[in-house]
C-alpha atoms as a PDB file:
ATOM      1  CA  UNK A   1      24.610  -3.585 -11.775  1.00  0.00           C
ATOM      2  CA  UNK A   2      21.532  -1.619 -12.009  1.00  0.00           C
ATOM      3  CA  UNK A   3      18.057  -1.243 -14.112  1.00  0.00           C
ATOM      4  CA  UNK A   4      17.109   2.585 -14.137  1.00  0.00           C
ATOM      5  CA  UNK A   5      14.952   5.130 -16.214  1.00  0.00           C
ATOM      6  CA  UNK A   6      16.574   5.794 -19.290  1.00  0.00           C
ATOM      7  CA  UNK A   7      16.079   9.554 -17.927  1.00  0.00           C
ATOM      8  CA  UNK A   8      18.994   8.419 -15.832  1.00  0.00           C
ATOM      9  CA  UNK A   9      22.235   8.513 -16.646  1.00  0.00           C
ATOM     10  CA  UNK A  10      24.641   5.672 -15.114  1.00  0.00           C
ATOM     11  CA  UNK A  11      25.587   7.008 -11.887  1.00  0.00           C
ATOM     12  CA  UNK A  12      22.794   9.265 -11.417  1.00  0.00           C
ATOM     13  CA  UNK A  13      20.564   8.925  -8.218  1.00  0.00           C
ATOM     14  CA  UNK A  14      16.624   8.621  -8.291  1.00  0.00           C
ATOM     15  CA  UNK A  15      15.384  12.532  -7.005  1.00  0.00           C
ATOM     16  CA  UNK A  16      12.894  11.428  -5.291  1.00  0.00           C
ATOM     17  CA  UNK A  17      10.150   9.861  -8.128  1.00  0.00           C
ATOM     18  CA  UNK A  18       7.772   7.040  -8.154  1.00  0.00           C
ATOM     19  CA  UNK A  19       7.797   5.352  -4.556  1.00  0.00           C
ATOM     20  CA  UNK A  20      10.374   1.943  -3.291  1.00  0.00           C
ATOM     21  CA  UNK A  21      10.486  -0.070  -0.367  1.00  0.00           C
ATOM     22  CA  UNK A  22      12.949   2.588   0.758  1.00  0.00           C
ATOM     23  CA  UNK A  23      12.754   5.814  -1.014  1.00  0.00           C
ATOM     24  CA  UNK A  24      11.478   8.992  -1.141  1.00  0.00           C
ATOM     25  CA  UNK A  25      12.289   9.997   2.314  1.00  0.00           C
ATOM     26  CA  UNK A  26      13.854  13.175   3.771  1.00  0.00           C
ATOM     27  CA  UNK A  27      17.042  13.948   6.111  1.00  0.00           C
ATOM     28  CA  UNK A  28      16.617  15.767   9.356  1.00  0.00           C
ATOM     29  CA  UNK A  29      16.717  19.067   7.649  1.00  0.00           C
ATOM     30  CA  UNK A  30      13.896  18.548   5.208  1.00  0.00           C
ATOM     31  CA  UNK A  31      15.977  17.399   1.684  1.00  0.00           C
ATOM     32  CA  UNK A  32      15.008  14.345  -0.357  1.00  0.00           C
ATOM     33  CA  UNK A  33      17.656  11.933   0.253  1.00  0.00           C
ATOM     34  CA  UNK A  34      18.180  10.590  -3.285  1.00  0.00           C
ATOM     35  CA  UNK A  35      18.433   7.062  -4.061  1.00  0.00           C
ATOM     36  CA  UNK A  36      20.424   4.264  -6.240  1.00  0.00           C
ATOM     37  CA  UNK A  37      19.408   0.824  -6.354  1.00  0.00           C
ATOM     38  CA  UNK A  38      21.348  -1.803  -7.739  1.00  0.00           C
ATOM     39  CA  UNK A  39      21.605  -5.385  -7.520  1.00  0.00           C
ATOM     40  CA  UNK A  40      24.568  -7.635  -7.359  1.00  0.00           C
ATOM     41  CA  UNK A  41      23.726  -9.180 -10.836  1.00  0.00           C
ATOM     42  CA  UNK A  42      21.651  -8.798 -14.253  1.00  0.00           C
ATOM     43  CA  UNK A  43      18.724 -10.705 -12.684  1.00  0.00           C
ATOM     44  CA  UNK A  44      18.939  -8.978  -9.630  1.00  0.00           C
ATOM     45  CA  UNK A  45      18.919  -5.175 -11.285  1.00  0.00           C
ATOM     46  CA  UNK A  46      15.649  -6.512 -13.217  1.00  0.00           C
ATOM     47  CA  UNK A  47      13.648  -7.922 -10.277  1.00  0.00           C
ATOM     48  CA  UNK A  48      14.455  -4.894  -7.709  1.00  0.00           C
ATOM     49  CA  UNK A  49      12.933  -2.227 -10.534  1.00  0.00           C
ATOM     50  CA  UNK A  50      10.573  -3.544 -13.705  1.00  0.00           C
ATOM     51  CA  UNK A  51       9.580  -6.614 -12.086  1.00  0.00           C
ATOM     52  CA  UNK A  52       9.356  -5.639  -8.197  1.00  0.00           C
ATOM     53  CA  UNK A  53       5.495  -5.586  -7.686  1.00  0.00           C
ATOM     54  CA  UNK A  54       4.417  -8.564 -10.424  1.00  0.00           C
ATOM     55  CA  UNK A  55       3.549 -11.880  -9.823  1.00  0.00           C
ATOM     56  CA  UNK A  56       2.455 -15.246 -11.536  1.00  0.00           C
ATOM     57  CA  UNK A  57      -0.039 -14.371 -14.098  1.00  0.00           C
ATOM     58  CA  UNK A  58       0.385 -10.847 -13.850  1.00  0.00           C
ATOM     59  CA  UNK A  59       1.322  -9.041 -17.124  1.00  0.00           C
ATOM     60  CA  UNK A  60       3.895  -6.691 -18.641  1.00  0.00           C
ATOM     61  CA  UNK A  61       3.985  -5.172 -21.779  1.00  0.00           C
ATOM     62  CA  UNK A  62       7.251  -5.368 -23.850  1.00  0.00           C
ATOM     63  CA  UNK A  63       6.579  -1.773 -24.669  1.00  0.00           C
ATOM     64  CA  UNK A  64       7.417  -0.836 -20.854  1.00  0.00           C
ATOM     65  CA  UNK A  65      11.356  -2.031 -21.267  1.00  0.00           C
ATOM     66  CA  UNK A  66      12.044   1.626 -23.478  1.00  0.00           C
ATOM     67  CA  UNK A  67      11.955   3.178 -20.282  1.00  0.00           C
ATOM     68  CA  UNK A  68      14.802   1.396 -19.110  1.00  0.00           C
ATOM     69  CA  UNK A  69      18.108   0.677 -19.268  1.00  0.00           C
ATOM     70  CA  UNK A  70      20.826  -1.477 -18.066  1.00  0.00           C
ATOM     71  CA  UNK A  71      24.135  -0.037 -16.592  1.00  0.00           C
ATOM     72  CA  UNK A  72      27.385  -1.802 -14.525  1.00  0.00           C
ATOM     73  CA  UNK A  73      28.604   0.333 -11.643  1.00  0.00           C
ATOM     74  CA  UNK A  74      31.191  -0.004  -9.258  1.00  0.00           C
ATOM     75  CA  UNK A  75      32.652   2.133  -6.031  1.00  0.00           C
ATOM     76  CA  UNK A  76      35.463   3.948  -6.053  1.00  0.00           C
ATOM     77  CA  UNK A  77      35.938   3.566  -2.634  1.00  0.00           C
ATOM     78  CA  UNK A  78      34.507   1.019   0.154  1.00  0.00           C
ATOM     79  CA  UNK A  79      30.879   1.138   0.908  1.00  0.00           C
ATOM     80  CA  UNK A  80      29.217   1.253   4.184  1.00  0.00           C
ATOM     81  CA  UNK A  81      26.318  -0.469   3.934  1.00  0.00           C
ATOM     82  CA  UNK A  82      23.581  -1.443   6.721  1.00  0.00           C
ATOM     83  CA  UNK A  83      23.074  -5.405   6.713  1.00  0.00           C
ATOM     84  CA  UNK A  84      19.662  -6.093   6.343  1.00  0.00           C
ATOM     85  CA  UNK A  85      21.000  -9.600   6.001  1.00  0.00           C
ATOM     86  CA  UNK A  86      19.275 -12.302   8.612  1.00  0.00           C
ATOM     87  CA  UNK A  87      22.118 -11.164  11.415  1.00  0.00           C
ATOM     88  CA  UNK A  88      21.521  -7.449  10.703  1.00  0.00           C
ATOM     89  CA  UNK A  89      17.498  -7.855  10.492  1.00  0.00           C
ATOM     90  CA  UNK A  90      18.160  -9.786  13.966  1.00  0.00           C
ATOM     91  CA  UNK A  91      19.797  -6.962  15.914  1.00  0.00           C
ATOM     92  CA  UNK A  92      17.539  -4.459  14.311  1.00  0.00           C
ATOM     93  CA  UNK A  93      14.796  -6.521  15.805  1.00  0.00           C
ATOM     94  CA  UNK A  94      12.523  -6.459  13.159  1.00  0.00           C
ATOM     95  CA  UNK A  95      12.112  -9.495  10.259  1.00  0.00           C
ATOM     96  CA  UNK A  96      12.635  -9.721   6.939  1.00  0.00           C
ATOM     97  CA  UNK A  97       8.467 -10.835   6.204  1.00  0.00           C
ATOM     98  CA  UNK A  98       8.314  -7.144   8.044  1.00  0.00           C
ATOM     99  CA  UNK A  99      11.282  -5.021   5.932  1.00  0.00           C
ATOM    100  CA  UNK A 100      11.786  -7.218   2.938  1.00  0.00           C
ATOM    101  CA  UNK A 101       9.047  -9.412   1.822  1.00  0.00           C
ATOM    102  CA  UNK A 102       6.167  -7.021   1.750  1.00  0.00           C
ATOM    103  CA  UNK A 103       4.818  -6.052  -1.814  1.00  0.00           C
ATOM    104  CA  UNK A 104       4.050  -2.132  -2.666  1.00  0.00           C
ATOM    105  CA  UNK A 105       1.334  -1.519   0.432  1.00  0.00           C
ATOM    106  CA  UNK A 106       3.855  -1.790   2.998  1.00  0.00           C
ATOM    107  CA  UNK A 107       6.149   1.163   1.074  1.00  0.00           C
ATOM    108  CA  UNK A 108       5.143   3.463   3.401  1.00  0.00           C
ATOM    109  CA  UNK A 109       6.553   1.933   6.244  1.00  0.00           C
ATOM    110  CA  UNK A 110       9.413   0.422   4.741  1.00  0.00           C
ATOM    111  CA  UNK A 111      10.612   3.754   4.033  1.00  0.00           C
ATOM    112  CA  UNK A 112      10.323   4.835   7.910  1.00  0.00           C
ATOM    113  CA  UNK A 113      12.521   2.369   8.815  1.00  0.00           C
ATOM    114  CA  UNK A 114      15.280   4.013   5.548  1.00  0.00           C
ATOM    115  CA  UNK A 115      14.865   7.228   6.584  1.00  0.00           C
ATOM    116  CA  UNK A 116      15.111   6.009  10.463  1.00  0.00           C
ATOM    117  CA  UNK A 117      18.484   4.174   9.676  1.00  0.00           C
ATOM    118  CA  UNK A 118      19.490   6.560   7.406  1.00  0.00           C
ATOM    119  CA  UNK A 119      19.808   9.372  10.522  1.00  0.00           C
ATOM    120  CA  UNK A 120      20.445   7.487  12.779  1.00  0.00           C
ATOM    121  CA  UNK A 121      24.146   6.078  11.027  1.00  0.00           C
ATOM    122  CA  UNK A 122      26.561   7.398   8.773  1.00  0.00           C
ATOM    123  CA  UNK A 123      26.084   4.378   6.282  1.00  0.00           C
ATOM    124  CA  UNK A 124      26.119   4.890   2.372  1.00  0.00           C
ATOM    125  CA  UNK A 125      23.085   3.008   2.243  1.00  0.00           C
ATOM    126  CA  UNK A 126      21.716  -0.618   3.123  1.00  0.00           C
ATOM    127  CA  UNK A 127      22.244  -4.191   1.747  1.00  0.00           C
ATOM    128  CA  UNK A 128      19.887  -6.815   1.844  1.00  0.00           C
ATOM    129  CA  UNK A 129      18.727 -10.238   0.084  1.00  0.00           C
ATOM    130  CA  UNK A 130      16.202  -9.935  -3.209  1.00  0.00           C
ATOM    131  CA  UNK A 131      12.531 -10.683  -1.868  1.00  0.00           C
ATOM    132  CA  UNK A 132      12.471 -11.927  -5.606  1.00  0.00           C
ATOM    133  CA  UNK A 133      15.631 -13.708  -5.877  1.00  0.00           C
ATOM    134  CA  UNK A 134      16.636 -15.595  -2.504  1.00  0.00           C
ATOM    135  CA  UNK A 135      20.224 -15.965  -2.034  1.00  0.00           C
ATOM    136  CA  UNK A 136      20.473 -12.428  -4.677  1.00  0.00           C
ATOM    137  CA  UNK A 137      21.848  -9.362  -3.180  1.00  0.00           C
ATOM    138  CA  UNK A 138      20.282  -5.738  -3.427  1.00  0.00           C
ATOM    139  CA  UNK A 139      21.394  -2.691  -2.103  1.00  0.00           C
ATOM    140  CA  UNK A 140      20.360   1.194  -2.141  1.00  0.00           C
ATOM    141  CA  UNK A 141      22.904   4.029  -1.639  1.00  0.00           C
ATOM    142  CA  UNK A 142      21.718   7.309  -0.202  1.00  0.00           C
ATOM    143  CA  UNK A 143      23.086  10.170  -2.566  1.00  0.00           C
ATOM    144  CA  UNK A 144      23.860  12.562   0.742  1.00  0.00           C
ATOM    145  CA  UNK A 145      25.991   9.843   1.677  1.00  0.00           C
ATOM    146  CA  UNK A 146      28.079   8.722  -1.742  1.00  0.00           C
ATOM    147  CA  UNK A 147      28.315  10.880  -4.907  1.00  0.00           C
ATOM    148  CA  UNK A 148      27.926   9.829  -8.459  1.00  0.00           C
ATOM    149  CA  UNK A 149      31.578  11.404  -9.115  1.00  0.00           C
ATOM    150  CA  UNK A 150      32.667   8.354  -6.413  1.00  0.00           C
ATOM    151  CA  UNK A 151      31.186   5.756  -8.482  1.00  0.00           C
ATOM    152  CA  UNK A 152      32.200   4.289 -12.040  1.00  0.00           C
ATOM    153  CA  UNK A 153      31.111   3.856 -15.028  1.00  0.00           C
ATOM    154  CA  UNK A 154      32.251  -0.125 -16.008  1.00  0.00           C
ATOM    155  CA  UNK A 155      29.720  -0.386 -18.992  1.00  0.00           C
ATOM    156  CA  UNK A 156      27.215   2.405 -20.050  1.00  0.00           C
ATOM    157  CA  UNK A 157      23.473   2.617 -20.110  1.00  0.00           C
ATOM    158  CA  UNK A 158      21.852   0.039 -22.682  1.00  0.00           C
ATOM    159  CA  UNK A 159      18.609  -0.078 -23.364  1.00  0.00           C
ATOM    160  CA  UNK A 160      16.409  -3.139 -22.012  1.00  0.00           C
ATOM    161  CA  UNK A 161      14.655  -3.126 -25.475  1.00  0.00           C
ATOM    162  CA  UNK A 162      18.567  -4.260 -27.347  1.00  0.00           C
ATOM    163  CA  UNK A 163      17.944  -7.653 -28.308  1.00  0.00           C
ATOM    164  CA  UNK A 164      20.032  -9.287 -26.047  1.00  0.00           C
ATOM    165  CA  UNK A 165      18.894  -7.767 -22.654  1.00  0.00           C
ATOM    166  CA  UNK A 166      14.917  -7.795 -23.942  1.00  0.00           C
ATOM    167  CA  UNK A 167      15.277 -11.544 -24.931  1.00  0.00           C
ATOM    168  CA  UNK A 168      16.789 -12.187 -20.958  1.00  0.00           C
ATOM    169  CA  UNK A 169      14.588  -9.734 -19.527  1.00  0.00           C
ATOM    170  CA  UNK A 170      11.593 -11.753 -20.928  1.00  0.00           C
ATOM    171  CA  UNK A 171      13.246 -14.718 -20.003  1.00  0.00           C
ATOM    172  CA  UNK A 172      13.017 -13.696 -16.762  1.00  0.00           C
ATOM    173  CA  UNK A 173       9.700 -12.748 -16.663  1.00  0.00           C
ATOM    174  CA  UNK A 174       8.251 -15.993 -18.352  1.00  0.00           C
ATOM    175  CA  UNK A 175      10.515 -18.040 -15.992  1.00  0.00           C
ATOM    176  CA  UNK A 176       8.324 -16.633 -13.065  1.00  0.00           C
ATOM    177  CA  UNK A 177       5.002 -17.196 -15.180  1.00  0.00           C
ATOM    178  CA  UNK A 178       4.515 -13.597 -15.898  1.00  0.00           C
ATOM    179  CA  UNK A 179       2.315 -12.718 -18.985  1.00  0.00           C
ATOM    180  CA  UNK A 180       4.998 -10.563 -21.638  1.00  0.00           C
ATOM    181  CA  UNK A 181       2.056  -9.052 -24.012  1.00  0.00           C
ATOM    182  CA  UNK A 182       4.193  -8.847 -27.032  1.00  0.00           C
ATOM    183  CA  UNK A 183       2.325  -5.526 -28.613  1.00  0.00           C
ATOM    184  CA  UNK A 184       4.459  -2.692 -28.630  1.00  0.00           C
END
């Protein structure tokens, strides 16, 4: 499941805009690697994009949820994914406070370590455990690595601001005391 840009379509992969805890970053010969994040549920999708960086009494405005949209993905074929799990994290040497749990100011090295792992594998990307939801997996898939033709399309991009997804997506939000200012 992912949350994306409506710009977006389904199984298309971030170019390289705005800046996550592990993208943009380049390969060894200077391209963007382009990105896909996803989460393993509705919940998930929400807190790993529109939600990431806000906390308790921070505010959204409802407004912000018609630039994205909602879309179910699966592989076509197995994925081979890094485990940034606690066993993974452990024989990377590094912990998940350092890698996971930062908020936006540690992006910059966060993405050192993607593009580090990223070169030095042959991995479609990296799993790991939701700094928002514990217990919630997340992933990224590096677009070098898997193409949008080897994914599919289970249900189609829907707008966050249909009734159903804005009324959970708010839900969500109030349930971790975020302000939704309900001005559009």
């Amino acid at each position: 499941m992912r949350v994306h840009s409506i710009s977006l379509g389904e199984c298309d992969f971030n170019p390289g805009y705005g800046a996550g805890r592990f993208h943009p970053f380049v390969d060894a010969g200077g391209n963007v690697v382009t990105t896909l994040y996803g989460g393993a549920d509705f919940e998930t999708a929400v807190f790993e994009t529109l939600l990431r960086d806000l906390y308790p009494g921070s505010m959204i405005a409802r407004s912000e949820l018609r630039a994205y949209a909602r879309s179910i993905i699966a592989p076509k074929r197995d994925l081979r994914l890094i485990d940034l799990y606690p066993t993974g994290l452990k024989q990377l040497r590094v912990s998940a406070r350092y890698l996971l749990q930062g908020d936006s100011s540690t992006y910059s090295t966060t993405v050192q370590w993607a593009q580090a792992l990223h070169q030095a594998s042959s991995a479609d990307g990296m799993i790991w455990r939701s700094r928002q939801l514990p217990g919630h997996d997340a992933l990224t898939l590096w677009g070098d690595r898997i193409k949008g033709a080897e994914l599919h399309t289970i249900a189609g991009a829907t707008s966050l601001r249909a009734p159903a997804l804005c009324d959970r997506t708010i839900l969500l939000a109030i349930n971790r005391d975020i302000i939704v200012d309900p001005n559009d």
